[in-house]
C-alpha atoms as a PDB file:
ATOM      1  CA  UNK A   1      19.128  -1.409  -8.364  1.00  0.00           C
ATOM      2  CA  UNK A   2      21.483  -3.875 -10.006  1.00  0.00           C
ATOM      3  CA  UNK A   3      20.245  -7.470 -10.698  1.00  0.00           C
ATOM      4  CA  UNK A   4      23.773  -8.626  -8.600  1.00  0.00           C
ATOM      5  CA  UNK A   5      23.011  -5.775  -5.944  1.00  0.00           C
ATOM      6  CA  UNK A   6      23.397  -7.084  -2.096  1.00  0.00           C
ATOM      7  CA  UNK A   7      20.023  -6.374  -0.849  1.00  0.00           C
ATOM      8  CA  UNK A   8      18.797  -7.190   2.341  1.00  0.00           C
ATOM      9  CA  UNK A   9      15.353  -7.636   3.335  1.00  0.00           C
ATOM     10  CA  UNK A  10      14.989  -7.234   7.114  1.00  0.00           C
ATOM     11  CA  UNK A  11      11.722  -8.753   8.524  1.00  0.00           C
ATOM     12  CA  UNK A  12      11.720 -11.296   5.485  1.00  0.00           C
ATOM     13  CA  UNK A  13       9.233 -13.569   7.827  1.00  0.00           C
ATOM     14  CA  UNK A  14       6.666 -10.622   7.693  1.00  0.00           C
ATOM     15  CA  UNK A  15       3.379  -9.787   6.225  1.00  0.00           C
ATOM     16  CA  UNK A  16       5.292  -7.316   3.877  1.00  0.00           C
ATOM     17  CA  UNK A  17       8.816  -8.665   4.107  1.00  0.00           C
ATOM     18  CA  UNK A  18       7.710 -12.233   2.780  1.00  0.00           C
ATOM     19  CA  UNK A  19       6.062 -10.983  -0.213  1.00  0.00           C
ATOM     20  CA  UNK A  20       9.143  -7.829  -0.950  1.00  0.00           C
ATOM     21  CA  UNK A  21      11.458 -11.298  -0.676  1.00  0.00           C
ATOM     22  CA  UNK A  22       9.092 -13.116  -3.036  1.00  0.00           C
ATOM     23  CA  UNK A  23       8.751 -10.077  -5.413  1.00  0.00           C
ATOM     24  CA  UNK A  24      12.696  -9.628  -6.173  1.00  0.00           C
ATOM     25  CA  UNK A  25      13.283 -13.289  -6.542  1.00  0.00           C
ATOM     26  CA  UNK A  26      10.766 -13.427  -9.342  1.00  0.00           C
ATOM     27  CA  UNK A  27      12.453 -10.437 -10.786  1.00  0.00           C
ATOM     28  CA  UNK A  28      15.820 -12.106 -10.748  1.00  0.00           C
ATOM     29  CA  UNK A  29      17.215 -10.723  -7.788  1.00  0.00           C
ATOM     30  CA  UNK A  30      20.028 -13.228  -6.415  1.00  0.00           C
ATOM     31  CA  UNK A  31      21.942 -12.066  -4.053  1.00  0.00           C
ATOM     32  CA  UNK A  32      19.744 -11.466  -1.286  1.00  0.00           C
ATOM     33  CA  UNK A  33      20.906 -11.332   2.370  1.00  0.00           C
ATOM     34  CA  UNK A  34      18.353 -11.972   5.235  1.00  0.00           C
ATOM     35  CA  UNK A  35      18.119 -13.191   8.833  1.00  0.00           C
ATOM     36  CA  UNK A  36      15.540 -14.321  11.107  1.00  0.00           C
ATOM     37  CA  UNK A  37      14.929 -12.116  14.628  1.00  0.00           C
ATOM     38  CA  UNK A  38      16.566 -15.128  16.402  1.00  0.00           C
ATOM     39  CA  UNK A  39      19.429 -15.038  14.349  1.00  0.00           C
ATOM     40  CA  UNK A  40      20.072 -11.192  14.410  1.00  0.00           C
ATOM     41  CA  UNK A  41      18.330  -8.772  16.941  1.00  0.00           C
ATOM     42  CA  UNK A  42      17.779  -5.501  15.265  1.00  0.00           C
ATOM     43  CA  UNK A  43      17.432  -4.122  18.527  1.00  0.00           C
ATOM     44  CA  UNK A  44      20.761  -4.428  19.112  1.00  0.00           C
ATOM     45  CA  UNK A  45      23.044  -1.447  17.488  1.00  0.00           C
ATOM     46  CA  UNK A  46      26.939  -3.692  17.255  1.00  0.00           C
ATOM     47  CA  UNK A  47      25.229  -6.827  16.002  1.00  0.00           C
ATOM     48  CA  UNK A  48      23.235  -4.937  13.413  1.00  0.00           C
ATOM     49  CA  UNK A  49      26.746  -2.984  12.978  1.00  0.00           C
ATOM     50  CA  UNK A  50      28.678  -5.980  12.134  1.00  0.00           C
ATOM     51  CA  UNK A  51      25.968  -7.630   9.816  1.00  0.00           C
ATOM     52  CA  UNK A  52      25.848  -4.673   7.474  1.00  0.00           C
ATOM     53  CA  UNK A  53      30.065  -4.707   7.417  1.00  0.00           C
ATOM     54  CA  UNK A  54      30.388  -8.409   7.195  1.00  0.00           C
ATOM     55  CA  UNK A  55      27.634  -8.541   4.037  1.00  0.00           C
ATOM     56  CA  UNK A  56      28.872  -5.297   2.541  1.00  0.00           C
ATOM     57  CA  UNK A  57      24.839  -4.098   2.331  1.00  0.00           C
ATOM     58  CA  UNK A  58      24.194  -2.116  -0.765  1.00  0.00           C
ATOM     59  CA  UNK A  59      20.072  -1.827  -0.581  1.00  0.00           C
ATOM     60  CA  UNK A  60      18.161  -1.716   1.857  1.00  0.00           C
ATOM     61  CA  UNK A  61      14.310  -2.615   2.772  1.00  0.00           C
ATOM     62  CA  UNK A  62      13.465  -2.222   6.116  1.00  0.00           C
ATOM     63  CA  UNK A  63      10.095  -3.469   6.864  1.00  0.00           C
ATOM     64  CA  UNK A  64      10.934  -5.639  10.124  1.00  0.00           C
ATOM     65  CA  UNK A  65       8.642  -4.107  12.585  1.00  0.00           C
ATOM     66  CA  UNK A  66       6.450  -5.045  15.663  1.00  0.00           C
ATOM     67  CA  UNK A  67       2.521  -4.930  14.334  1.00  0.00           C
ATOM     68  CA  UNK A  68      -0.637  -5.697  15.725  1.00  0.00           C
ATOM     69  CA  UNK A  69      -4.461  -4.856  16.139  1.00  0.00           C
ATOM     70  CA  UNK A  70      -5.871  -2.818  18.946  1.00  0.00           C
ATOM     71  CA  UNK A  71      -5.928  -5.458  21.410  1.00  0.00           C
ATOM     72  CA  UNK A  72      -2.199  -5.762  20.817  1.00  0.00           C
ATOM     73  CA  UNK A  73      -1.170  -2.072  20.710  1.00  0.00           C
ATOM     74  CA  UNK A  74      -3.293  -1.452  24.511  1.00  0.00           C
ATOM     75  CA  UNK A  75      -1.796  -4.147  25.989  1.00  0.00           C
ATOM     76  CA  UNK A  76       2.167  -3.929  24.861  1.00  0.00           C
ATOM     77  CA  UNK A  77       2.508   0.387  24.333  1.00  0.00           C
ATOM     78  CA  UNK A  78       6.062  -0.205  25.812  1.00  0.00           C
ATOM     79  CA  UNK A  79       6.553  -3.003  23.849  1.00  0.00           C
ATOM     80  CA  UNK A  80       5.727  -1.051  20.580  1.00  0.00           C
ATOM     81  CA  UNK A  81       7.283   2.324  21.024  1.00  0.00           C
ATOM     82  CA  UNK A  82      10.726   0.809  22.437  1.00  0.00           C
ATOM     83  CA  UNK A  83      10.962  -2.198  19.795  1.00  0.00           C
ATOM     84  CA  UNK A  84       9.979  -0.136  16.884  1.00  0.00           C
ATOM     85  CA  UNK A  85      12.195   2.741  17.859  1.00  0.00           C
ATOM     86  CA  UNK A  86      15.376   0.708  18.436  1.00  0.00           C
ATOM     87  CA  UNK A  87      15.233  -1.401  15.140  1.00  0.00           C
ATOM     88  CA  UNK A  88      14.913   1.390  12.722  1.00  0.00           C
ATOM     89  CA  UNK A  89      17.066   3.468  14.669  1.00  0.00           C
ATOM     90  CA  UNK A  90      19.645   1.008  14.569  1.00  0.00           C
ATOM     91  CA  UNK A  91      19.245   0.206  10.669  1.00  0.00           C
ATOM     92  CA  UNK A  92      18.770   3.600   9.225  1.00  0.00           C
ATOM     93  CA  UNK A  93      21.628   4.850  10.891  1.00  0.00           C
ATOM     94  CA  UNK A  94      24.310   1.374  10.498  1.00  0.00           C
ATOM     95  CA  UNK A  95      22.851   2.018   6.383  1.00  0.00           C
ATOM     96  CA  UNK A  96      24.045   5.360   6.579  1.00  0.00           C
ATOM     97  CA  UNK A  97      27.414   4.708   8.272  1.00  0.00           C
ATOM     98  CA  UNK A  98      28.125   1.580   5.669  1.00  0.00           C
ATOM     99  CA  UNK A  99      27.427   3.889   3.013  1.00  0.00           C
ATOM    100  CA  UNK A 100      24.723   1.730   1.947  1.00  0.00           C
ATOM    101  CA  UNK A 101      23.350   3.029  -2.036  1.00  0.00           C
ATOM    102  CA  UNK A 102      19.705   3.226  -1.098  1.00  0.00           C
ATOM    103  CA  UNK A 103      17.017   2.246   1.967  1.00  0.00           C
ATOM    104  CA  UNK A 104      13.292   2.160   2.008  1.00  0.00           C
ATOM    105  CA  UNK A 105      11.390   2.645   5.242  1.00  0.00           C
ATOM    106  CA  UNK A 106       7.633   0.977   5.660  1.00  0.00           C
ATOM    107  CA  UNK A 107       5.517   3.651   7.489  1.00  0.00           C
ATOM    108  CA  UNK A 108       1.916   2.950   7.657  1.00  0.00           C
ATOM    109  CA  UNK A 109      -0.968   5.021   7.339  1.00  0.00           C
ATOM    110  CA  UNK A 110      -2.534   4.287  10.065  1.00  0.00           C
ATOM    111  CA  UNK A 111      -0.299   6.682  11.731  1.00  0.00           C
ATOM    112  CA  UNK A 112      -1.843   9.667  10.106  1.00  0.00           C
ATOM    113  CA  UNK A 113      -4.290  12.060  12.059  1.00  0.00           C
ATOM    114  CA  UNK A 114      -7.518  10.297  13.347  1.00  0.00           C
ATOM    115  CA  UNK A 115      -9.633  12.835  11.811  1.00  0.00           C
ATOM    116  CA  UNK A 116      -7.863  13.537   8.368  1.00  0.00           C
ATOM    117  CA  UNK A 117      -9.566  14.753   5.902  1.00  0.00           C
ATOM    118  CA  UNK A 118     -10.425  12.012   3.878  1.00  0.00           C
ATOM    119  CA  UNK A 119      -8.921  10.866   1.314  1.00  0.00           C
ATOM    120  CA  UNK A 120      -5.360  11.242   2.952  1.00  0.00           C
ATOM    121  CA  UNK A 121      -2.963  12.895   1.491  1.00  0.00           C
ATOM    122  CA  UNK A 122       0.710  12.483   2.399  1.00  0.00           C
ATOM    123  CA  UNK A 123       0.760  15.910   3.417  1.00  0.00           C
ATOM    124  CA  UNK A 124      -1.752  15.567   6.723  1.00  0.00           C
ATOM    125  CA  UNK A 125       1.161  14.172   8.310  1.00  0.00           C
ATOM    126  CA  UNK A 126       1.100  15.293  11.647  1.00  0.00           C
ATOM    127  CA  UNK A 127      -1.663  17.623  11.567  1.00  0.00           C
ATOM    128  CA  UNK A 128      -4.011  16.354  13.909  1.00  0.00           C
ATOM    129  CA  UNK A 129      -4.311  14.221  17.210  1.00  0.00           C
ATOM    130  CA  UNK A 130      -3.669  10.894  16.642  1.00  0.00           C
ATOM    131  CA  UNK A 131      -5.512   7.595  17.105  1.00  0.00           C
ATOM    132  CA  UNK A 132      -5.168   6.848  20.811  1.00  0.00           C
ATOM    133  CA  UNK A 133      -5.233   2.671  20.391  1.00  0.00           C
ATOM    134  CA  UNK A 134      -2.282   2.712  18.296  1.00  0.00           C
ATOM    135  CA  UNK A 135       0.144   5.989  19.518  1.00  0.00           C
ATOM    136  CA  UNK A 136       2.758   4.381  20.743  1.00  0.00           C
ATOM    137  CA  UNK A 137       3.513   2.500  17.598  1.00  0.00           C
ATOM    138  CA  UNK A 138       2.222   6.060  15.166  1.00  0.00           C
ATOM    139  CA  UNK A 139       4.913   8.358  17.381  1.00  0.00           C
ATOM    140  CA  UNK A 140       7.756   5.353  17.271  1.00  0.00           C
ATOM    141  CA  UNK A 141       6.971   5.275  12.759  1.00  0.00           C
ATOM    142  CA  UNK A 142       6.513   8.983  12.775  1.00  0.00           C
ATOM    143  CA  UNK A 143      10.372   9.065  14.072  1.00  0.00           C
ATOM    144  CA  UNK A 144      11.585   6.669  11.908  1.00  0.00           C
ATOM    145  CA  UNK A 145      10.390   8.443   8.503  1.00  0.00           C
ATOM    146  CA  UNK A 146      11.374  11.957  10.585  1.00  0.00           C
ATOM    147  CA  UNK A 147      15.046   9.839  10.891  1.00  0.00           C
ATOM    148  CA  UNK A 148      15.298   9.465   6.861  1.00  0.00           C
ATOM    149  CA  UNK A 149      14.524  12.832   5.560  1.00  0.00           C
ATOM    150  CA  UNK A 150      16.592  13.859   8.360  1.00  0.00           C
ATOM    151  CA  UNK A 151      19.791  12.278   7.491  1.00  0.00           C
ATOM    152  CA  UNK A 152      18.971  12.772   3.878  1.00  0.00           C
ATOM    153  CA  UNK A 153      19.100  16.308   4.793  1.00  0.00           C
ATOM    154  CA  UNK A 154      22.334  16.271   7.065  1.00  0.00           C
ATOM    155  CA  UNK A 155      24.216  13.707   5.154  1.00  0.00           C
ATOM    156  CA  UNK A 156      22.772  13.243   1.472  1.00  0.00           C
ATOM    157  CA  UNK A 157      21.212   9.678   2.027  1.00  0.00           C
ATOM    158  CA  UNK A 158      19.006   8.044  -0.236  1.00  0.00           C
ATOM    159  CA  UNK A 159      16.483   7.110   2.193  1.00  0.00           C
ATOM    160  CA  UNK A 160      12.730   6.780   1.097  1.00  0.00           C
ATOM    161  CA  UNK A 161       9.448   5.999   3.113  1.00  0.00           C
ATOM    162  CA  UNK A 162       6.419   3.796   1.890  1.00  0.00           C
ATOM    163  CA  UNK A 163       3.060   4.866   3.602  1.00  0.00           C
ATOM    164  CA  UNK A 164       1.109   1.159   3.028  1.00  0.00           C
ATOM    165  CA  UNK A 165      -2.546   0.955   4.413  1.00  0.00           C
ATOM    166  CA  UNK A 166      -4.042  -2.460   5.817  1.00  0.00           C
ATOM    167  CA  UNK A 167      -2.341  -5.182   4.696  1.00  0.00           C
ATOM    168  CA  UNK A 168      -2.985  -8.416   4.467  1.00  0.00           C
ATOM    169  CA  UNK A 169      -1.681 -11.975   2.411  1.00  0.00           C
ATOM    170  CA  UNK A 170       0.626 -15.240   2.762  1.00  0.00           C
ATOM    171  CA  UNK A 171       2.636 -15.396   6.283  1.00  0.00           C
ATOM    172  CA  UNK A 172      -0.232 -12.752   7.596  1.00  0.00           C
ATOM    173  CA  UNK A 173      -1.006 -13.320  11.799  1.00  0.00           C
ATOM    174  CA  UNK A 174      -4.003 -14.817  12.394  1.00  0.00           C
ATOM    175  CA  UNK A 175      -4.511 -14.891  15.968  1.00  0.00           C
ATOM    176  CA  UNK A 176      -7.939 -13.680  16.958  1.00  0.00           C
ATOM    177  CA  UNK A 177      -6.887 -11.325  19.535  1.00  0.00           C
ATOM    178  CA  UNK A 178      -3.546  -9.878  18.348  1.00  0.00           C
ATOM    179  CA  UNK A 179      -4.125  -9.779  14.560  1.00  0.00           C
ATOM    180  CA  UNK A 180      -5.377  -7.035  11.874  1.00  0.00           C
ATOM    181  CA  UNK A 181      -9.138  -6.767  11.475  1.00  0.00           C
ATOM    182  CA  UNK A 182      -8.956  -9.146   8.303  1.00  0.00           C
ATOM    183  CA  UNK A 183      -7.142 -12.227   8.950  1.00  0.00           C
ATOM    184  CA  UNK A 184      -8.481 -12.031  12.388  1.00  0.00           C
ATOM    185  CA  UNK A 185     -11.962 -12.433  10.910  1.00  0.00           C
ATOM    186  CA  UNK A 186     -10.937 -15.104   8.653  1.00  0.00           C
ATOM    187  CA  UNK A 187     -10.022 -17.038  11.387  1.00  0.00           C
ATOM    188  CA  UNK A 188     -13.331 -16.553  13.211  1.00  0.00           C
ATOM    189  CA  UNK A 189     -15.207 -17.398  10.402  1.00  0.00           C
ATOM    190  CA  UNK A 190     -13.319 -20.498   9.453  1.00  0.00           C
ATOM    191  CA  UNK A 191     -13.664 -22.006  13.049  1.00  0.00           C
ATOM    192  CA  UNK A 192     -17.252 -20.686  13.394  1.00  0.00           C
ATOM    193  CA  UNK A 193     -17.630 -23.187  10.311  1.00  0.00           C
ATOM    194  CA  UNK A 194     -15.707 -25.992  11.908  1.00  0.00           C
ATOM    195  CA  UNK A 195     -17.593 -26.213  14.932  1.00  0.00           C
ATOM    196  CA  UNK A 196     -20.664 -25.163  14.225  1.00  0.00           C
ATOM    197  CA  UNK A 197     -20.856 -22.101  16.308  1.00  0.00           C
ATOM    198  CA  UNK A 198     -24.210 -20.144  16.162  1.00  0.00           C
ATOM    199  CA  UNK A 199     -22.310 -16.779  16.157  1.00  0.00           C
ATOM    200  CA  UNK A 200     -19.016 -14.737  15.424  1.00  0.00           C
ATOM    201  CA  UNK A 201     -18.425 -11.829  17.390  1.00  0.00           C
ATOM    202  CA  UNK A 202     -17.050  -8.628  15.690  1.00  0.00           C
ATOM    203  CA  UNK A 203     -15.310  -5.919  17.137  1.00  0.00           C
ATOM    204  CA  UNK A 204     -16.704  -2.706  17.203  1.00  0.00           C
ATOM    205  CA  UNK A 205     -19.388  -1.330  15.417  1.00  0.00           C
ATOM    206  CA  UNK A 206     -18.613  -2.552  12.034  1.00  0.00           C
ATOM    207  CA  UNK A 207     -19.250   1.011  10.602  1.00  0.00           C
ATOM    208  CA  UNK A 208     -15.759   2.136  10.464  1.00  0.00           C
ATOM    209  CA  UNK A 209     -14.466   2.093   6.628  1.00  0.00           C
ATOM    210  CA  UNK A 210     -11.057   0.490   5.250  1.00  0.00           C
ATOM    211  CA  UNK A 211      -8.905  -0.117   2.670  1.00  0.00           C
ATOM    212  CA  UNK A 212      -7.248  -3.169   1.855  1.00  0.00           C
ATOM    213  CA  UNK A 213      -3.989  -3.954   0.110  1.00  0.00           C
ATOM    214  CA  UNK A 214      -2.296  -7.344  -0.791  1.00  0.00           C
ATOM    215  CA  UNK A 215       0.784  -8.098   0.379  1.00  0.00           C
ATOM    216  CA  UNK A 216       1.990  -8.745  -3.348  1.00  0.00           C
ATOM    217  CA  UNK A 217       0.691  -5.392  -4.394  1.00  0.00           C
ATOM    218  CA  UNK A 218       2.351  -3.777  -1.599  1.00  0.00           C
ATOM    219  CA  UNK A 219       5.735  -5.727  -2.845  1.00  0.00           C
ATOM    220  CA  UNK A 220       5.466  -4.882  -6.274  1.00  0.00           C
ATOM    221  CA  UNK A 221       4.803  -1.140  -5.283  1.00  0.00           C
ATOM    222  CA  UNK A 222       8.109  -1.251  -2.770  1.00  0.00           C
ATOM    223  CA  UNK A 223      10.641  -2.524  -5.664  1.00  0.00           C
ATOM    224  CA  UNK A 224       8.797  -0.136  -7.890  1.00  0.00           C
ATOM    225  CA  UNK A 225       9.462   3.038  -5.677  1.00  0.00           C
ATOM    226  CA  UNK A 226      13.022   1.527  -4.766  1.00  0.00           C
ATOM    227  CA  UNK A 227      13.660   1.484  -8.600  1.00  0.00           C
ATOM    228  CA  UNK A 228      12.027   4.661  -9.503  1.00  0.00           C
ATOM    229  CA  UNK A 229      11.104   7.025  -6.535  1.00  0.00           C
ATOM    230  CA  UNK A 230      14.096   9.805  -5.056  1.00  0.00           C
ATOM    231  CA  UNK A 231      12.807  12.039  -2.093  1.00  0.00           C
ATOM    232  CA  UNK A 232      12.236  12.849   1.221  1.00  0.00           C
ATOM    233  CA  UNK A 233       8.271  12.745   0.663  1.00  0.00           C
ATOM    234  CA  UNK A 234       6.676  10.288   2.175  1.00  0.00           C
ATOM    235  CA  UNK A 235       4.137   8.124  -0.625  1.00  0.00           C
ATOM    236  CA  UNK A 236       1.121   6.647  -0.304  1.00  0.00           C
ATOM    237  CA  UNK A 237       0.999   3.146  -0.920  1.00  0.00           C
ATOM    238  CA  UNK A 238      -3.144   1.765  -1.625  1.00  0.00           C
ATOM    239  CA  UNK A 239      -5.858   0.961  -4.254  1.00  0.00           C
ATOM    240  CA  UNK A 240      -7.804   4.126  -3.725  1.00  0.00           C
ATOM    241  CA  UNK A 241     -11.023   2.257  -2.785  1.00  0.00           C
ATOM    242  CA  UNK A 242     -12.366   1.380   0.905  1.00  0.00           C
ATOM    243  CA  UNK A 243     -15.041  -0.853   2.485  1.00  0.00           C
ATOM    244  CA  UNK A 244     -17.051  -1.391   6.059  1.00  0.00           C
ATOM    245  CA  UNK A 245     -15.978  -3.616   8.706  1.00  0.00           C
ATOM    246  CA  UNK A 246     -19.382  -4.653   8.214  1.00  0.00           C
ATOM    247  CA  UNK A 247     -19.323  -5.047   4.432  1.00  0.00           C
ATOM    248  CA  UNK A 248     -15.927  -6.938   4.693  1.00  0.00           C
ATOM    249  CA  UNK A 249     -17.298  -9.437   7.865  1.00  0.00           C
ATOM    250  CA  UNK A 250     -20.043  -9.943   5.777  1.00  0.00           C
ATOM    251  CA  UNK A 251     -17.667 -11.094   2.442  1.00  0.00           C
ATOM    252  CA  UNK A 252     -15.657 -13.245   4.477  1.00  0.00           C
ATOM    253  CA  UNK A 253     -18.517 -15.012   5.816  1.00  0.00           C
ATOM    254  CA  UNK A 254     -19.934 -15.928   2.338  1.00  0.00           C
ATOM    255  CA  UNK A 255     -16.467 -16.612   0.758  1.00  0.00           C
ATOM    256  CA  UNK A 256     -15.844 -18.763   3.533  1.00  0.00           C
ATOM    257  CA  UNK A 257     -19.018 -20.488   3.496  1.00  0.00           C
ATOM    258  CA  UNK A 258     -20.838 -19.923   7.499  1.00  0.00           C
ATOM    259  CA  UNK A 259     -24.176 -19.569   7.659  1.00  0.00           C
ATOM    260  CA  UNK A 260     -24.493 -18.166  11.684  1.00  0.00           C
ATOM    261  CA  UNK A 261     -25.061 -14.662  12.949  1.00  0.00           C
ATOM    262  CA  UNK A 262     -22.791 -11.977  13.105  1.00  0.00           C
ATOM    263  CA  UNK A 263     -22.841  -9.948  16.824  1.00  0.00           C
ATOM    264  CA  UNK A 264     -21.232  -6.431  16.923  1.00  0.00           C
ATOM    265  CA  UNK A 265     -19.427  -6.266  20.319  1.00  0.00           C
ATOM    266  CA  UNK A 266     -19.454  -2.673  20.464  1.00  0.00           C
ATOM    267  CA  UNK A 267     -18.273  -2.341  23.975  1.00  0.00           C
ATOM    268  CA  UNK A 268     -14.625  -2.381  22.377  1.00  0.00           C
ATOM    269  CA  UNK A 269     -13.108   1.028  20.260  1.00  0.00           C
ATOM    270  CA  UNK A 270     -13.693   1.093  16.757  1.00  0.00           C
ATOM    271  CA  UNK A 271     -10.228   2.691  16.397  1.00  0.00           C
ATOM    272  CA  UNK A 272     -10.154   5.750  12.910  1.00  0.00           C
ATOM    273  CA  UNK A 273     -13.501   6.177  11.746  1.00  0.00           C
ATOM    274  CA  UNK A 274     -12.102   5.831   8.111  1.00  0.00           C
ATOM    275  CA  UNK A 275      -8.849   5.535   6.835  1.00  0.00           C
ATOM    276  CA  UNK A 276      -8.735   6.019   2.503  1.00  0.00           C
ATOM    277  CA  UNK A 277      -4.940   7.165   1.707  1.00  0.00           C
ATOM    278  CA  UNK A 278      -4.972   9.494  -1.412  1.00  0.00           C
ATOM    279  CA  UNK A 279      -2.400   7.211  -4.258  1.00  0.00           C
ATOM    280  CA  UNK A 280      -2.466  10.234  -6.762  1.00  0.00           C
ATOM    281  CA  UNK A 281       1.280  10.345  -6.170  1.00  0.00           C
ATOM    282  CA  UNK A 282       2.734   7.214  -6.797  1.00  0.00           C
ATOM    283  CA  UNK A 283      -0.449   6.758  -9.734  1.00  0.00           C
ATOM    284  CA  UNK A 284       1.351   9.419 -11.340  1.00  0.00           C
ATOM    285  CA  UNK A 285       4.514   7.998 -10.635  1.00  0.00           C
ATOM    286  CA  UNK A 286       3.441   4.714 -12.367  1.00  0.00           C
ATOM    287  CA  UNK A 287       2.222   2.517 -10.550  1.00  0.00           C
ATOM    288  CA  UNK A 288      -1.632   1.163  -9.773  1.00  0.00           C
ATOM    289  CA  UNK A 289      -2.774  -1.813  -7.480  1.00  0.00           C
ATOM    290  CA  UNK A 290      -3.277  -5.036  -9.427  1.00  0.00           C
ATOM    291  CA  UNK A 291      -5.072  -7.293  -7.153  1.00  0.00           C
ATOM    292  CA  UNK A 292      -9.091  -6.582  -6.200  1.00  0.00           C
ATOM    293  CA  UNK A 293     -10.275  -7.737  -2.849  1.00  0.00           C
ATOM    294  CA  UNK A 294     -12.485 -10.116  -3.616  1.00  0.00           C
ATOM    295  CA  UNK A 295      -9.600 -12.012  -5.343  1.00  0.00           C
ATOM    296  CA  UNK A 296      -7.598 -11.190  -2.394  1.00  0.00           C
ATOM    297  CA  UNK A 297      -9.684 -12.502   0.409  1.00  0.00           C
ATOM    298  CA  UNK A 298      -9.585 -15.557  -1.679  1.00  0.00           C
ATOM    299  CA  UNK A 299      -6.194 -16.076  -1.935  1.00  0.00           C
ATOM    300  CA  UNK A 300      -5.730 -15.102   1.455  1.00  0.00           C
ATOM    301  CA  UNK A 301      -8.204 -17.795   2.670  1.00  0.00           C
ATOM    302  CA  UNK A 302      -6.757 -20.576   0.826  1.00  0.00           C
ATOM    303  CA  UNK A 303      -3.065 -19.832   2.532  1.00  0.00           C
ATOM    304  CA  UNK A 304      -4.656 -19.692   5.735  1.00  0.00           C
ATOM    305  CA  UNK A 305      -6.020 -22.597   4.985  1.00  0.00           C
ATOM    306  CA  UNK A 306      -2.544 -24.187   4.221  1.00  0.00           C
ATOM    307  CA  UNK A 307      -1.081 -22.933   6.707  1.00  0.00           C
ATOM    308  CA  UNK A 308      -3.644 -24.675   9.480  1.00  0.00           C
ATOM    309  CA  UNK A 309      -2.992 -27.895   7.070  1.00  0.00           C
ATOM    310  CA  UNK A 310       0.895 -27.621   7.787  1.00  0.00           C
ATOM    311  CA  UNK A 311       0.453 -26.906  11.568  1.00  0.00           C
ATOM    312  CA  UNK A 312      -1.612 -30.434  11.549  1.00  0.00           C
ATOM    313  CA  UNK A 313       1.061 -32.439   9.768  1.00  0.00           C
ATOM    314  CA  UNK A 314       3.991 -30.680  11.703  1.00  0.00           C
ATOM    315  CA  UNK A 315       1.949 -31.565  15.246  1.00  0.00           C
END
């Protein structure tokens, strides 16, 4: 991937298309070509058409997506299976007709089978029921990565997949109903603090286990792959290392400082029971996550914090 290359970077206003856009500037990538969902609609197959003839795309990293927690994926299903279907639908198959050099597709792992075996290895793909909360949005990925080894198949594309687990980092969504379990948490926690609130409620049980990856990590490990990685084989993208919802509530309450109780609403689904993705491949590939959590939640913290400073001064 030339240093002059025309890469663009769909979802750059992201989770993990912020920190991919971050990630090739600091490498000297300069010509860069992005565009906000106001300003083009990936939905929408002529306008994503003419983008990729007008800029004369030559890479591609498609991580524009529509994401959320499990309050998000039971109350929008339509939402999620249409959206996500129709952008990467649209891009795969506009990179293929503009001959573009090379594309890389996020997948996630959460769309593996509810009861894999665990560590997960890329090859329990679609070997097992899947994780009712979030099917809409697992079938809608499942096509997309089906879509790339597909047409590299028919038509000789260079078309990769990522497989990242939970991410989180700078531009992350913090809304307490909508968001991932750990910026939503942060969020509690942090107004807990503020106004003195005897309590935060957690969803679930707190026993299921995760594993977290930075957003910069998951960057780093994109541009890596994009650089070094040819196949139809989906990779693993993770730091090989998990933790309890409880464990994790109970970090983020000392990092950020609130002394209350912590009450386990366990009326609401606690979603996989684990999800650990095996990173033997892309280890031996390699590359190895940089960032541990503890610095992470940190660092995540103090953007949040920023980013509640700048919605102040803006209002």
């Amino acid at each position: 991937m030339e240093k002059q290359a025309r890469i663009y970077v769909a979802g750059h206003k992201g989770l993990a298309g912020s920190a991919i856009l971050r990630k090739l500037r600091e490498e000297g990538y300069t010509n860069l070509v992005f565009k906000t969902s106001s300003e083009l609609d990936l939905r929408d197959y002529n306008a994503v058409n003419t983008f990729f003839l007008q800029n004369q795309i030559e890479y591609v990293f498609l991580a524009a997506a529509k994401v959320g927690g499990i309050a998000a994926n039971n109350e929008y299903p339509a939402d999620f299976i249409r959206d996500n279907l129709l952008i990467q639908t649209n891009v795969i198959d506009v990179a293929y007709k503009t001959n573009v050099k090379k594309l890389l597709f996020l997948g996630s792992t959460c769309i593996y089978p509810k009861f894999a075996p665990q560590p997960v290895k890329e090859e329990y793909l679609l070997t097992g029921e899947l994780e009712p909360t979030n099917q809409p949005y697992a079938i809608a990925k499942i096509a997309g990565i089906n879509m790339c080894q597909s047409y590299n198949r028919q038509y000789g594309t260079r078309f990769i997949t990522a497989m990242p687990t939970n991410m989180y980092g700078p531009n992350d969504n913090y809304d307490s109903n909508n968001s991932h379990v750990l910026p939503a948490l942060i969020r509690k926690f942090h107004e807990a603090k503020e106004r003195g609130l005897p309590f935060v409620e957690v969803w679930g049980t707190g026993n299921p286990k995760r594993e977290f990856l930075h957003s910069e990590d998951l960057a780093d490990a994109c541009v890596f792959l994009m650089r070094n990685y040819e196949g139809s084989d989906i990779v693993n993208v993770g730091v090989g290392n998990d933790i309890s919802i409880k464990e994790l509530a109970e970090f983020i309450r000392n990092t950020i400082g609130y002394t209350g109780e912590i009450v386990y609403n366990t009326s609401i689904p606690d979603g996989h029971p684990r999800k650990l993705v095996d990173v033997t491949k892309i280890n031996q590939l390699g590359w190895k996550a940089k960032i541990t959590l503890e610095e992470g939640i940190i660092s995540a913290y103090t953007a949040f914090k920023d980013e509640i400073m700048s919605q102040t001064i803006r209002a």
